[in-house]
C-alpha atoms as a PDB file:
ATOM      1  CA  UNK A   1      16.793  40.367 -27.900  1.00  0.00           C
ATOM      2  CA  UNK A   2      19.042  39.829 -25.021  1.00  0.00           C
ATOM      3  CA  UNK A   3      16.397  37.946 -22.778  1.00  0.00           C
ATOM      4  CA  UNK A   4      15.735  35.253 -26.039  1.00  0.00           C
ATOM      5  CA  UNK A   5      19.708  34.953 -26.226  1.00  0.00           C
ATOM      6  CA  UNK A   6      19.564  34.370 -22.296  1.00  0.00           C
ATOM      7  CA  UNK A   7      17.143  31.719 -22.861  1.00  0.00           C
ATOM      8  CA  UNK A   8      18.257  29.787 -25.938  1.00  0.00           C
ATOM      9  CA  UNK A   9      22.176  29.394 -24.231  1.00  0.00           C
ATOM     10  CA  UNK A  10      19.733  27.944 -20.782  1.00  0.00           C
ATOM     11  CA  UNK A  11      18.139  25.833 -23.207  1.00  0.00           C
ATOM     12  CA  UNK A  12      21.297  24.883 -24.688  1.00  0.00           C
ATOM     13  CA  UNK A  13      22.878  23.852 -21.418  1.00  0.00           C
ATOM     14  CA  UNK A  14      19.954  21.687 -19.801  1.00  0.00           C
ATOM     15  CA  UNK A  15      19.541  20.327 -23.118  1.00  0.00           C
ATOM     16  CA  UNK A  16      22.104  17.256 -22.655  1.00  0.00           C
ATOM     17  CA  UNK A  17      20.159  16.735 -19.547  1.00  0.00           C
ATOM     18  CA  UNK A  18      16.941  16.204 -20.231  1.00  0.00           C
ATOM     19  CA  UNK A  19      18.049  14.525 -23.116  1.00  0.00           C
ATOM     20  CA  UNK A  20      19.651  11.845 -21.075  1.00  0.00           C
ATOM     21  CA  UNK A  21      17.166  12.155 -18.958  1.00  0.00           C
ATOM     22  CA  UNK A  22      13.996  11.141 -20.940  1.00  0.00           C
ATOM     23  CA  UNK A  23      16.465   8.444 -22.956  1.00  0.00           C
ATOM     24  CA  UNK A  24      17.806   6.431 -19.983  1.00  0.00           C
ATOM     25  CA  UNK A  25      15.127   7.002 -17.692  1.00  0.00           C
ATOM     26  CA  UNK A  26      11.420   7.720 -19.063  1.00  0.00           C
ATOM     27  CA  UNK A  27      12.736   5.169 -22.447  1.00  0.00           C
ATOM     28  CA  UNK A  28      13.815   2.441 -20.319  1.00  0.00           C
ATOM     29  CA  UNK A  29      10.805   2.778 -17.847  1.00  0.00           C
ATOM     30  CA  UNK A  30       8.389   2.096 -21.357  1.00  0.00           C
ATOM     31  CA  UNK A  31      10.691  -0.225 -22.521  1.00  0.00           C
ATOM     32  CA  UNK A  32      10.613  -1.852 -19.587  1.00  0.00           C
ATOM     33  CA  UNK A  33       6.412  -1.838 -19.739  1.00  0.00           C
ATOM     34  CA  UNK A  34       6.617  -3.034 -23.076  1.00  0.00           C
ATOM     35  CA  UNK A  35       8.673  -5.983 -22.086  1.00  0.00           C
ATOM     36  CA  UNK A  36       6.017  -6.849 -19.119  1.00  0.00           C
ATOM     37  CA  UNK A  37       3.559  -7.080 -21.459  1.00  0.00           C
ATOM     38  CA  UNK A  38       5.214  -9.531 -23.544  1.00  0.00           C
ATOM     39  CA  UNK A  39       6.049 -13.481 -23.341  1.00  0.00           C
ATOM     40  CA  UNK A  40       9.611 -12.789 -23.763  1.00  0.00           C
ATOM     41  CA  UNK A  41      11.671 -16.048 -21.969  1.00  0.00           C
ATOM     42  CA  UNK A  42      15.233 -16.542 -22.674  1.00  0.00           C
ATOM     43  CA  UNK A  43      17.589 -14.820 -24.350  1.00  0.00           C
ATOM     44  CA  UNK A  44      15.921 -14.276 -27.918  1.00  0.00           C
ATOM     45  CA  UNK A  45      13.554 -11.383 -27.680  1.00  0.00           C
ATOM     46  CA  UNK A  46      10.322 -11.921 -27.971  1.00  0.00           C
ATOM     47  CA  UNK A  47       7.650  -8.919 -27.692  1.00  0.00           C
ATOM     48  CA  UNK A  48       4.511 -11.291 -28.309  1.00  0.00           C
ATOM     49  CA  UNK A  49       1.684  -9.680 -26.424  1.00  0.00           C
ATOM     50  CA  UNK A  50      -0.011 -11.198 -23.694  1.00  0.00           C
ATOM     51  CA  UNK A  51      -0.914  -8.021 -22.029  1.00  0.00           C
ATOM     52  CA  UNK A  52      -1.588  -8.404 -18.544  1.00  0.00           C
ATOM     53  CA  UNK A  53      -0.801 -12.289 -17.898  1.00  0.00           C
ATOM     54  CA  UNK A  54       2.437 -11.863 -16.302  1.00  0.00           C
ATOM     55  CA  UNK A  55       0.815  -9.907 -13.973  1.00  0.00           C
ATOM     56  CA  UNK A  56      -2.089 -12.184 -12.999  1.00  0.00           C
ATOM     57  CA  UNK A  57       0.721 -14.648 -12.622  1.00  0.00           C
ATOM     58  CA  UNK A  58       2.484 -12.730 -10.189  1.00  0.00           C
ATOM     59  CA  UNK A  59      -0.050 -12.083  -7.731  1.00  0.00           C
ATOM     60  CA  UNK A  60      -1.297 -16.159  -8.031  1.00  0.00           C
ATOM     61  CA  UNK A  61       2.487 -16.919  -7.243  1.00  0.00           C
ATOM     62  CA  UNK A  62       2.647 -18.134  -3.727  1.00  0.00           C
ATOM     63  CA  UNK A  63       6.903 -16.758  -3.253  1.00  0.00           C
ATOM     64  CA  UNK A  64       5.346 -13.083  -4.919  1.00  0.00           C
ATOM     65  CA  UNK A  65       2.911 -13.079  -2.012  1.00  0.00           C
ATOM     66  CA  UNK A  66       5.633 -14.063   0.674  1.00  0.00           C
ATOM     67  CA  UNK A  67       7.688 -10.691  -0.763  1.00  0.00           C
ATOM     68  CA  UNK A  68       4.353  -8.585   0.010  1.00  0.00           C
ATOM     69  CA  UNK A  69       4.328  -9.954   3.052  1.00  0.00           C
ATOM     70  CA  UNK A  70       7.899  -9.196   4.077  1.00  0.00           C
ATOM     71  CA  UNK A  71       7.803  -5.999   2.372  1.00  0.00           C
ATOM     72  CA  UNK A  72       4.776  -5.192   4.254  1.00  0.00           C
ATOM     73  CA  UNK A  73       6.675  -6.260   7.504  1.00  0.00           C
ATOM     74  CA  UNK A  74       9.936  -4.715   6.711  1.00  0.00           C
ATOM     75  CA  UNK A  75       8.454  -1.492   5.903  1.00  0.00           C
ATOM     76  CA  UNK A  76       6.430  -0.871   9.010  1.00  0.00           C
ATOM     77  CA  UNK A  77       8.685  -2.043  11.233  1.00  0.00           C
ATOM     78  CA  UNK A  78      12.212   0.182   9.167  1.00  0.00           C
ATOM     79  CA  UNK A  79      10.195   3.171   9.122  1.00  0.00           C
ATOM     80  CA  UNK A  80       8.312   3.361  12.772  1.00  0.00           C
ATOM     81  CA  UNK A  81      12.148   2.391  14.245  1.00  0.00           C
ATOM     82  CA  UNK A  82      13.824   4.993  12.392  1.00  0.00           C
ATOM     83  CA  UNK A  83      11.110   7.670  13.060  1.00  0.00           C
ATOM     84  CA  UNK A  84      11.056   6.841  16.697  1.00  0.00           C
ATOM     85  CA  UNK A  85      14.634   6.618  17.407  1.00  0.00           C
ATOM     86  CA  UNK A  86      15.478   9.589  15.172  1.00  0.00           C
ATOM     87  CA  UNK A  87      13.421  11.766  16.878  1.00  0.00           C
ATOM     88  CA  UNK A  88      14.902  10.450  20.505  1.00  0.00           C
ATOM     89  CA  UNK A  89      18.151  11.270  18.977  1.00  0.00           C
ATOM     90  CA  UNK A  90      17.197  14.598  17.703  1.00  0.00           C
ATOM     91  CA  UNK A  91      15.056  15.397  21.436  1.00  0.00           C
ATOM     92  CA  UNK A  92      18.972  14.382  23.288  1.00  0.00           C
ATOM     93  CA  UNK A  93      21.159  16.468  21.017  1.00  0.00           C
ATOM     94  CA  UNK A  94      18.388  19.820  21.147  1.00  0.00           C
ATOM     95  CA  UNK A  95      19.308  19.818  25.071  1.00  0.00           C
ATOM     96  CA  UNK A  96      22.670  21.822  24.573  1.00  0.00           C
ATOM     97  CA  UNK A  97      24.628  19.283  25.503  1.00  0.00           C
ATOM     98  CA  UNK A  98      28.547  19.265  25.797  1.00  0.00           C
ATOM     99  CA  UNK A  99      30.473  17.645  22.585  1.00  0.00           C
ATOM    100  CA  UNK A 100      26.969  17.783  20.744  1.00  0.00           C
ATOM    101  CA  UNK A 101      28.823  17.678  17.534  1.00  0.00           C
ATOM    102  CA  UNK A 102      30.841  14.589  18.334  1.00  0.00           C
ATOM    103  CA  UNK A 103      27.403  13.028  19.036  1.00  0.00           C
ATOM    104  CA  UNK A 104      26.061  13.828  15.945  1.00  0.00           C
ATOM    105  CA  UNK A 105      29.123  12.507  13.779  1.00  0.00           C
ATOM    106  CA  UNK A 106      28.750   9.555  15.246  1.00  0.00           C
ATOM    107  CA  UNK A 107      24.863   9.129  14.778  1.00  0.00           C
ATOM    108  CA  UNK A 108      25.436  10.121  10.987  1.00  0.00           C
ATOM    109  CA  UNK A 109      28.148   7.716  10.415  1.00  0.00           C
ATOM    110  CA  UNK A 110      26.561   4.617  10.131  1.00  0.00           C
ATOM    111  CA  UNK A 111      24.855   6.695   6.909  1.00  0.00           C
ATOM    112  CA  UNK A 112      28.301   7.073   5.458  1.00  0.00           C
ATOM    113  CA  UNK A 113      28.589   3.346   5.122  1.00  0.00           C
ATOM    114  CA  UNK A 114      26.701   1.450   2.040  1.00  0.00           C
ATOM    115  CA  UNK A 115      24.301  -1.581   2.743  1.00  0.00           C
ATOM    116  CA  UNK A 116      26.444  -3.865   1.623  1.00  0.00           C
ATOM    117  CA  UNK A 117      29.180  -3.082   4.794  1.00  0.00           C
ATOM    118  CA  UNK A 118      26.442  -2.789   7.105  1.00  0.00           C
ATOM    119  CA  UNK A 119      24.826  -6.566   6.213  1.00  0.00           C
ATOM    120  CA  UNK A 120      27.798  -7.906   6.338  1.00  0.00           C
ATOM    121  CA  UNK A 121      28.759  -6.639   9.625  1.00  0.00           C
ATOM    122  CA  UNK A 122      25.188  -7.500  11.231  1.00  0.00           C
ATOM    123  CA  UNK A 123      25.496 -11.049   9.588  1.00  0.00           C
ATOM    124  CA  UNK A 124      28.140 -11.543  12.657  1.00  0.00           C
ATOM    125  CA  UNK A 125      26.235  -9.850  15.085  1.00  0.00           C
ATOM    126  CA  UNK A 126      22.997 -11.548  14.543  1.00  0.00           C
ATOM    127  CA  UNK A 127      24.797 -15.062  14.044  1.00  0.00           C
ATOM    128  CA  UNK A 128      21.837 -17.675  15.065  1.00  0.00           C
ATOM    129  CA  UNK A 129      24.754 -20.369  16.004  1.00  0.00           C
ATOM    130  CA  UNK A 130      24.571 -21.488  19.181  1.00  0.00           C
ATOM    131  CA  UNK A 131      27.469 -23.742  21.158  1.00  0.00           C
ATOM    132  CA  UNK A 132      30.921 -23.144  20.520  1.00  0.00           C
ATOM    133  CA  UNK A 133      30.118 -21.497  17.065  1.00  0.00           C
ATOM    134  CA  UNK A 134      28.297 -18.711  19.191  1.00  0.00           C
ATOM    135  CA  UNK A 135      29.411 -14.858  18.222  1.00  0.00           C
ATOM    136  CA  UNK A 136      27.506 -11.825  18.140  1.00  0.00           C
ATOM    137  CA  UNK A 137      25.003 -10.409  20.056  1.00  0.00           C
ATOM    138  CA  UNK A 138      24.416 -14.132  21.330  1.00  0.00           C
ATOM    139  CA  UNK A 139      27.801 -14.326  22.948  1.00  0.00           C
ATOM    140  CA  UNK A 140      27.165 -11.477  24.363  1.00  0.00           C
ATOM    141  CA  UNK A 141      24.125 -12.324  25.940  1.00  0.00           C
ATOM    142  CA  UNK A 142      25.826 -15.483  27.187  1.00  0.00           C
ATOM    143  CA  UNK A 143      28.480 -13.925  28.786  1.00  0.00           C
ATOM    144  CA  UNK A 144      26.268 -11.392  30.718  1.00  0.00           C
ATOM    145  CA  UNK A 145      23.808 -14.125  31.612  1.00  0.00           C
ATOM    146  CA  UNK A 146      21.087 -13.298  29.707  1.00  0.00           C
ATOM    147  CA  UNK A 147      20.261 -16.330  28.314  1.00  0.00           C
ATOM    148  CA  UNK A 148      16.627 -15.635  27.674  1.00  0.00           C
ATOM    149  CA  UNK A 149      17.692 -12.764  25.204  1.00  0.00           C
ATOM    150  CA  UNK A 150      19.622 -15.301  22.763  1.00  0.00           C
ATOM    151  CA  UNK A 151      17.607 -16.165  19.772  1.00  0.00           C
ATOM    152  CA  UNK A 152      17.921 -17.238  16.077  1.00  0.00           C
ATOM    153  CA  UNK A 153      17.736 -13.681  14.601  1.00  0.00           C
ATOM    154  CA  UNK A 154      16.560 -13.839  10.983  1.00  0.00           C
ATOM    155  CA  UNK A 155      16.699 -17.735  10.693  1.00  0.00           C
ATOM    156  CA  UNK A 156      13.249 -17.056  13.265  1.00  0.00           C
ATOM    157  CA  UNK A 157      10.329 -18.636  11.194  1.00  0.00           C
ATOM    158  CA  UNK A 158       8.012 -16.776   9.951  1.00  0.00           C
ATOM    159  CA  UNK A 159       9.533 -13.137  11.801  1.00  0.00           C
ATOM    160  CA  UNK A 160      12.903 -13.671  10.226  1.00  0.00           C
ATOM    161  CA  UNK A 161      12.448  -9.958   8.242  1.00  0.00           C
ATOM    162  CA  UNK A 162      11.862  -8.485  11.368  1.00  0.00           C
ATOM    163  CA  UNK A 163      15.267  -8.795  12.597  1.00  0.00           C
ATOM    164  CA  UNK A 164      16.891  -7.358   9.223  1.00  0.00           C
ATOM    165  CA  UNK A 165      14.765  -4.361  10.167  1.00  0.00           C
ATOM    166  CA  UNK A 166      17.359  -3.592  12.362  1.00  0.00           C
ATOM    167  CA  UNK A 167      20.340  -2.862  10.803  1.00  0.00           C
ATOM    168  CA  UNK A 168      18.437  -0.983   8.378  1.00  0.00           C
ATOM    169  CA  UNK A 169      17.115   0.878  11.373  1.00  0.00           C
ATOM    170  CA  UNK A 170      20.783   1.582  12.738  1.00  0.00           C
ATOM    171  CA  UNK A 171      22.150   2.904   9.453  1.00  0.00           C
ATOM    172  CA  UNK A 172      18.960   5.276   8.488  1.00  0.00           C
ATOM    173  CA  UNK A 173      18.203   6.815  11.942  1.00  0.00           C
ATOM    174  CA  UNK A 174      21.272   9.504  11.747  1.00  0.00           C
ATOM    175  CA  UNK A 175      19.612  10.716   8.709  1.00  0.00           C
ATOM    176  CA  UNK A 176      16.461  11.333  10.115  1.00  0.00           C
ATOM    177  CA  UNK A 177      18.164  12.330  13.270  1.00  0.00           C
ATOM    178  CA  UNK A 178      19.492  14.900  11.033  1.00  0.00           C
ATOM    179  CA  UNK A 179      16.095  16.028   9.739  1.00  0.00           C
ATOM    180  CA  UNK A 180      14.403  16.477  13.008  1.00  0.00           C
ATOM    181  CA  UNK A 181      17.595  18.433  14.590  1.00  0.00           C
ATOM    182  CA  UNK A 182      16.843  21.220  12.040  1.00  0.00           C
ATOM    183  CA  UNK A 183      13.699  20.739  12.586  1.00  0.00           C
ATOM    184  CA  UNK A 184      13.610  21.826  16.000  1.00  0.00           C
ATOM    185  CA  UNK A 185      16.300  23.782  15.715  1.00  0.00           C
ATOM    186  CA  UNK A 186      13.934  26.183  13.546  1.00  0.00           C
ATOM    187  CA  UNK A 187      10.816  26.400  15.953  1.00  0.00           C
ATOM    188  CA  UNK A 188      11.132  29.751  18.322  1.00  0.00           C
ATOM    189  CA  UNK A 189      12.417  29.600  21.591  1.00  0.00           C
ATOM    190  CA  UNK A 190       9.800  31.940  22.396  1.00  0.00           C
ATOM    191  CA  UNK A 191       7.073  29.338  21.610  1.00  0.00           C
ATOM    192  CA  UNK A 192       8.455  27.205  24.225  1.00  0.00           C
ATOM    193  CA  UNK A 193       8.898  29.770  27.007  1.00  0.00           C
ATOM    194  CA  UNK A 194       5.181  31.106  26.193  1.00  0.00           C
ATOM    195  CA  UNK A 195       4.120  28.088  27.094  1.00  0.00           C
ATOM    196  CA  UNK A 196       6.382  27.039  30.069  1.00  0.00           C
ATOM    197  CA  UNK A 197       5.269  30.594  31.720  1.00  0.00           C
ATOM    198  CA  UNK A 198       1.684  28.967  30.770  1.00  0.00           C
ATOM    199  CA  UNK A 199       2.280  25.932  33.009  1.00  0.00           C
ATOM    200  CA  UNK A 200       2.730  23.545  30.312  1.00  0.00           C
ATOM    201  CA  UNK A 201       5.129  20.782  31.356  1.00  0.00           C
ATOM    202  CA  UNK A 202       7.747  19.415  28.569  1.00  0.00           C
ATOM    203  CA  UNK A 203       5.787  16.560  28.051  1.00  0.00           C
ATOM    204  CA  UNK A 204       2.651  19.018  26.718  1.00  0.00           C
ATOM    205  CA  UNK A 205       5.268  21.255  24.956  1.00  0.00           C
ATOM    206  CA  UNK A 206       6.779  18.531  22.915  1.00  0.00           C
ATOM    207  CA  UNK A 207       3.017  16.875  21.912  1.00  0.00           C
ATOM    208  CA  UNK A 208       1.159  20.025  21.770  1.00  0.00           C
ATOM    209  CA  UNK A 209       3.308  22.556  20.667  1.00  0.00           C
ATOM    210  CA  UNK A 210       6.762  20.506  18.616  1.00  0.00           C
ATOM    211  CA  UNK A 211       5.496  17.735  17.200  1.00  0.00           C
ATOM    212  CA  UNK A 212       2.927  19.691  15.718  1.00  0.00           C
ATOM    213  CA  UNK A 213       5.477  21.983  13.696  1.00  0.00           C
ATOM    214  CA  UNK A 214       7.736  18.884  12.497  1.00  0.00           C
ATOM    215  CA  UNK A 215       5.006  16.742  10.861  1.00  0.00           C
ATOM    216  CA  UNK A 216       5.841  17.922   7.808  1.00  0.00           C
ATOM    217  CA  UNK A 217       9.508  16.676   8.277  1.00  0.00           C
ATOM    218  CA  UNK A 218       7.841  13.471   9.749  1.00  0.00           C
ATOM    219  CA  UNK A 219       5.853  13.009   6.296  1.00  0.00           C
ATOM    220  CA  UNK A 220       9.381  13.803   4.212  1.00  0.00           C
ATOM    221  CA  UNK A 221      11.062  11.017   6.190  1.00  0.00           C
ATOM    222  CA  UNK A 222       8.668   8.712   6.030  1.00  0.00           C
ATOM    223  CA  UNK A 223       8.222   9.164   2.524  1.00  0.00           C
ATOM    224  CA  UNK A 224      12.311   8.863   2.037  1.00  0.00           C
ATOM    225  CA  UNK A 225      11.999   5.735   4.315  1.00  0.00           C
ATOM    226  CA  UNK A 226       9.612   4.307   2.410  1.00  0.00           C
ATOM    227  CA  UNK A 227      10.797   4.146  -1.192  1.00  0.00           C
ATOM    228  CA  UNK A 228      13.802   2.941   0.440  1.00  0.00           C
ATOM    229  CA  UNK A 229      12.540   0.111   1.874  1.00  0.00           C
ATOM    230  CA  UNK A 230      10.349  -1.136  -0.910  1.00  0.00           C
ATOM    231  CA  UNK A 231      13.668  -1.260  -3.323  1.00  0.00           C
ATOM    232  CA  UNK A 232      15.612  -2.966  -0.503  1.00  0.00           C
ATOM    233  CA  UNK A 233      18.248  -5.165  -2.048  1.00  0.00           C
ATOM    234  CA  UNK A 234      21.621  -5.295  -1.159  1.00  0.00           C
ATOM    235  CA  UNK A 235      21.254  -5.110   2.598  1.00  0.00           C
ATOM    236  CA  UNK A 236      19.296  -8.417   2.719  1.00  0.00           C
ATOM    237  CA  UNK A 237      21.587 -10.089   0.308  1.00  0.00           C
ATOM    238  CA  UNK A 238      24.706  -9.225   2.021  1.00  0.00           C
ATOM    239  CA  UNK A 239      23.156 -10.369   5.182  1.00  0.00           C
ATOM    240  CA  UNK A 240      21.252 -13.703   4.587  1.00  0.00           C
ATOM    241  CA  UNK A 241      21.858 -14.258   0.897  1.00  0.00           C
ATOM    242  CA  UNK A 242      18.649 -15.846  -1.201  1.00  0.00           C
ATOM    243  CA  UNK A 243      16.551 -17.447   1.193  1.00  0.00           C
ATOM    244  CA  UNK A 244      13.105 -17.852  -0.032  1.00  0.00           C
ATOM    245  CA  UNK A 245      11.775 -17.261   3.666  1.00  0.00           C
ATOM    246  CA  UNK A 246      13.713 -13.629   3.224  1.00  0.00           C
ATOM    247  CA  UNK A 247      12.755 -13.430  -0.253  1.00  0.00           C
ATOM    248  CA  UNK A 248      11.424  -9.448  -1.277  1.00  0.00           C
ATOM    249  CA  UNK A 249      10.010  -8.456  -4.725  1.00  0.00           C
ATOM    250  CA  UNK A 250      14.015  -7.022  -5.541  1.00  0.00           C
ATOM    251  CA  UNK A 251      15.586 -10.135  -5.189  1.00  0.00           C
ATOM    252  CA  UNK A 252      12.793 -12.123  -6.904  1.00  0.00           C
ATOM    253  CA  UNK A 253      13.284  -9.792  -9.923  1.00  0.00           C
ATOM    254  CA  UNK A 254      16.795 -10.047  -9.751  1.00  0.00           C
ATOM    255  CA  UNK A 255      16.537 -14.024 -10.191  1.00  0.00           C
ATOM    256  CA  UNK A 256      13.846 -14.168 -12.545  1.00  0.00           C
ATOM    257  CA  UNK A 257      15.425 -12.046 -14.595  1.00  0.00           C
ATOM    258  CA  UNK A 258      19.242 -12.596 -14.626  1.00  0.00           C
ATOM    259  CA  UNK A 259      19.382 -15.970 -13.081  1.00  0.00           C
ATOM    260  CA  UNK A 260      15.899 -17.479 -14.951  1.00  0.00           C
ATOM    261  CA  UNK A 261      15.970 -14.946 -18.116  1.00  0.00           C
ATOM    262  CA  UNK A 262      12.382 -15.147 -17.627  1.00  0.00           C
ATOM    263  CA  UNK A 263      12.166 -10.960 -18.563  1.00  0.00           C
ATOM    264  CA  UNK A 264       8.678 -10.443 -19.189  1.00  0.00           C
ATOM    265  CA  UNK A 265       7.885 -11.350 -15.687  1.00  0.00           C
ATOM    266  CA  UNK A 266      11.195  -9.964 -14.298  1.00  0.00           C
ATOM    267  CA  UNK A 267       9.826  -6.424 -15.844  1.00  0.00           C
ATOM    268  CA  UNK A 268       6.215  -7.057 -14.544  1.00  0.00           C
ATOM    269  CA  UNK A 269       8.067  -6.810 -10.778  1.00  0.00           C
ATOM    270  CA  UNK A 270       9.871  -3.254 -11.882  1.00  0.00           C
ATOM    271  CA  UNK A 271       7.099  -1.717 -13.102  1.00  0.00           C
ATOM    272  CA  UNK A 272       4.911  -3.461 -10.228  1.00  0.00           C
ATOM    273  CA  UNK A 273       8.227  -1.551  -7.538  1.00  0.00           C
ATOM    274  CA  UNK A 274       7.704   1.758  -9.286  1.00  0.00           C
ATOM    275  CA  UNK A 275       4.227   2.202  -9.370  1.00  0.00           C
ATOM    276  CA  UNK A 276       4.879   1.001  -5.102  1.00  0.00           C
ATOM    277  CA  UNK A 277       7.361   3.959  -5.134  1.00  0.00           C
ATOM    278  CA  UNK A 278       4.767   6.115  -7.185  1.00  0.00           C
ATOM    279  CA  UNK A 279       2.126   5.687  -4.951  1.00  0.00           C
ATOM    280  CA  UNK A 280       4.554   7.304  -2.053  1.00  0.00           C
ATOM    281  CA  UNK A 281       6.068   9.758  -3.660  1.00  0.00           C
ATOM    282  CA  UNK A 282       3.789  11.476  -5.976  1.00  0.00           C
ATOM    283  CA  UNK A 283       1.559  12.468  -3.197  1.00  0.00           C
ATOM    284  CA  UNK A 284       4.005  13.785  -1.678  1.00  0.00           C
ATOM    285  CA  UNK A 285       5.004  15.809  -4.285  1.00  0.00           C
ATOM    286  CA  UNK A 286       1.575  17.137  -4.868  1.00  0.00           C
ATOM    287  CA  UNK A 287       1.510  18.382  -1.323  1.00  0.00           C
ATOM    288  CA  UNK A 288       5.210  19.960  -1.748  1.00  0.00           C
ATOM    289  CA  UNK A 289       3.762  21.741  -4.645  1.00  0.00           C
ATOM    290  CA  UNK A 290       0.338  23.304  -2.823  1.00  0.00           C
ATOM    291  CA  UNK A 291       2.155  23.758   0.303  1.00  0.00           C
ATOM    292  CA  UNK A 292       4.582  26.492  -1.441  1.00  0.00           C
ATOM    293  CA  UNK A 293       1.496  27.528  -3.657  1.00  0.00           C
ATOM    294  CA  UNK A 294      -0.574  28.643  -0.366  1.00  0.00           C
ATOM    295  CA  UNK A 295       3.113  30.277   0.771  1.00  0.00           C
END
């Protein structure tokens, strides 16, 4: 009798939860399906079906395929940046060095910061005036007579998403700094001095022996990385604002939907951005799951 009474007050107390839960998320994610499949324009509902048509639409839409495009670009270039110098990061502070956790507050900072700070900041740096309206990394460049390095930044045609990479880059490597540190941190020193009395050199140690043993910490950050950067919102409007050239499928949602009350395809983009997220995370999940299964 006292295990049932256990149980019912557990159920009791995750009740609200779940509740809320399977309301405001699961309900508004069908809801939100629903609404995709309809014709609704304007403000006056209207759930006529049309099935999949705003969704044919989409993908004939010539801005829907620039945002794949950027988001394709964006993605690759956020996640390899942040992997690589994360990992650098996390290889400098695993040397013992002296003030290691000064180091590593400042690496995290930029984390503490929202997106919103951070575009607005690198909207000075990467200013693409040139003349007397030069500031930024530009000036910079001119003043240390490196002319050649002094570009437009993310006015560049065509590459222009490239260069937002980068302050999304700056703010997200900490965290995966972070993840690699204790990541290392947890492999044996023994391992290592095995295979230094083996002749291995630290080059072979780090490919054969550490890299090895964080890939799983590797696939967690690169799945983190990745959901982020498909949602990515506020960092490219508080850079560049809405510039079609910059344009990803958040923003486009954002206008067709708020600014063009055009919700039926404005919901065909969510559901399009979570089944993107889906496709990352549930995967992932799956292998989290058989991973501690075979444990």
């Amino acid at each position: 009798m006292r295990i049932d009474k256990d149980r019912l007050i557990g159920i009791l107390l995750v009740s609200p939860s779940i509740i809320a839960v399977a309301i405001f998320i699961y309900g508004f994610i069908g809801w939100s399906g629903r609404v995709s499949l309809s014709a609704w324009k304007g403000l006056n509902p209207d759930y006529t079906w049309v099935g999949l048509k705003n969704y044919i639409n989409l993908f004939s839409d010539p801005r829907f395929q620039v945002d794949i495009r950027n988001t394709v670009i964006f993605t690759v270039l956020f996640v390899a940046g942040a992997l690589i110098l994360g990992l650098i990061l996390a290889i400098l502070l695993d040397q013992d060095l002296r003030g290691e956790s000064i180091f590593r507050t400042i690496f995290l900072f930029p984390m503490a910061i929202s997106y919103i700070v951070t575009g607005v900041v690198w909207r000075w740096l990467m200013n693409p005036a040139q003349g007397e309206r030069m500031s930024g990394f530009n000036i910079l460049f001119d003043k240390l007579g490196l002319d050649f390095l002094i570009n437009k930044w993310y006015t560049t045609p065509e590459w222009g998403i490239a260069f937002i990479a980068i302050p999304a880059i700056w703010q997200m490597s900490g965290y995966v700094m972070a993840l690699y540190l204790s990541g290392l941190r947890a492999i044996p020193q023994e391992l290592r001095e095995a295979a230094r009395v083996d002749g291995a050199t630290e080059v072979q140690i780090y490919r054969h022996i550490i890299l090895p043993l964080i890939r799983p910490i590797t696939l967690s950050a690169m799945i983190i990385l990745g959901h982020i950067s498909l949602k990515v919102f506020d960092l490219i409007i508080s850079t560049v604002g809405k510039q079609l050239q910059l344009d990803v499928p958040a923003i486009y949602m954002w206008q067709t939907t708020f600014d063009g009350h055009f919700f039926g395809r404005g919901a065909a983009i969510s559901i399009l951005l979570l089944l993107s997220v889906a496709v990352l995370v549930i995967p992932y999940l799956r292998y989290s799951l058989k991973t501690e299964e075979s444990l």
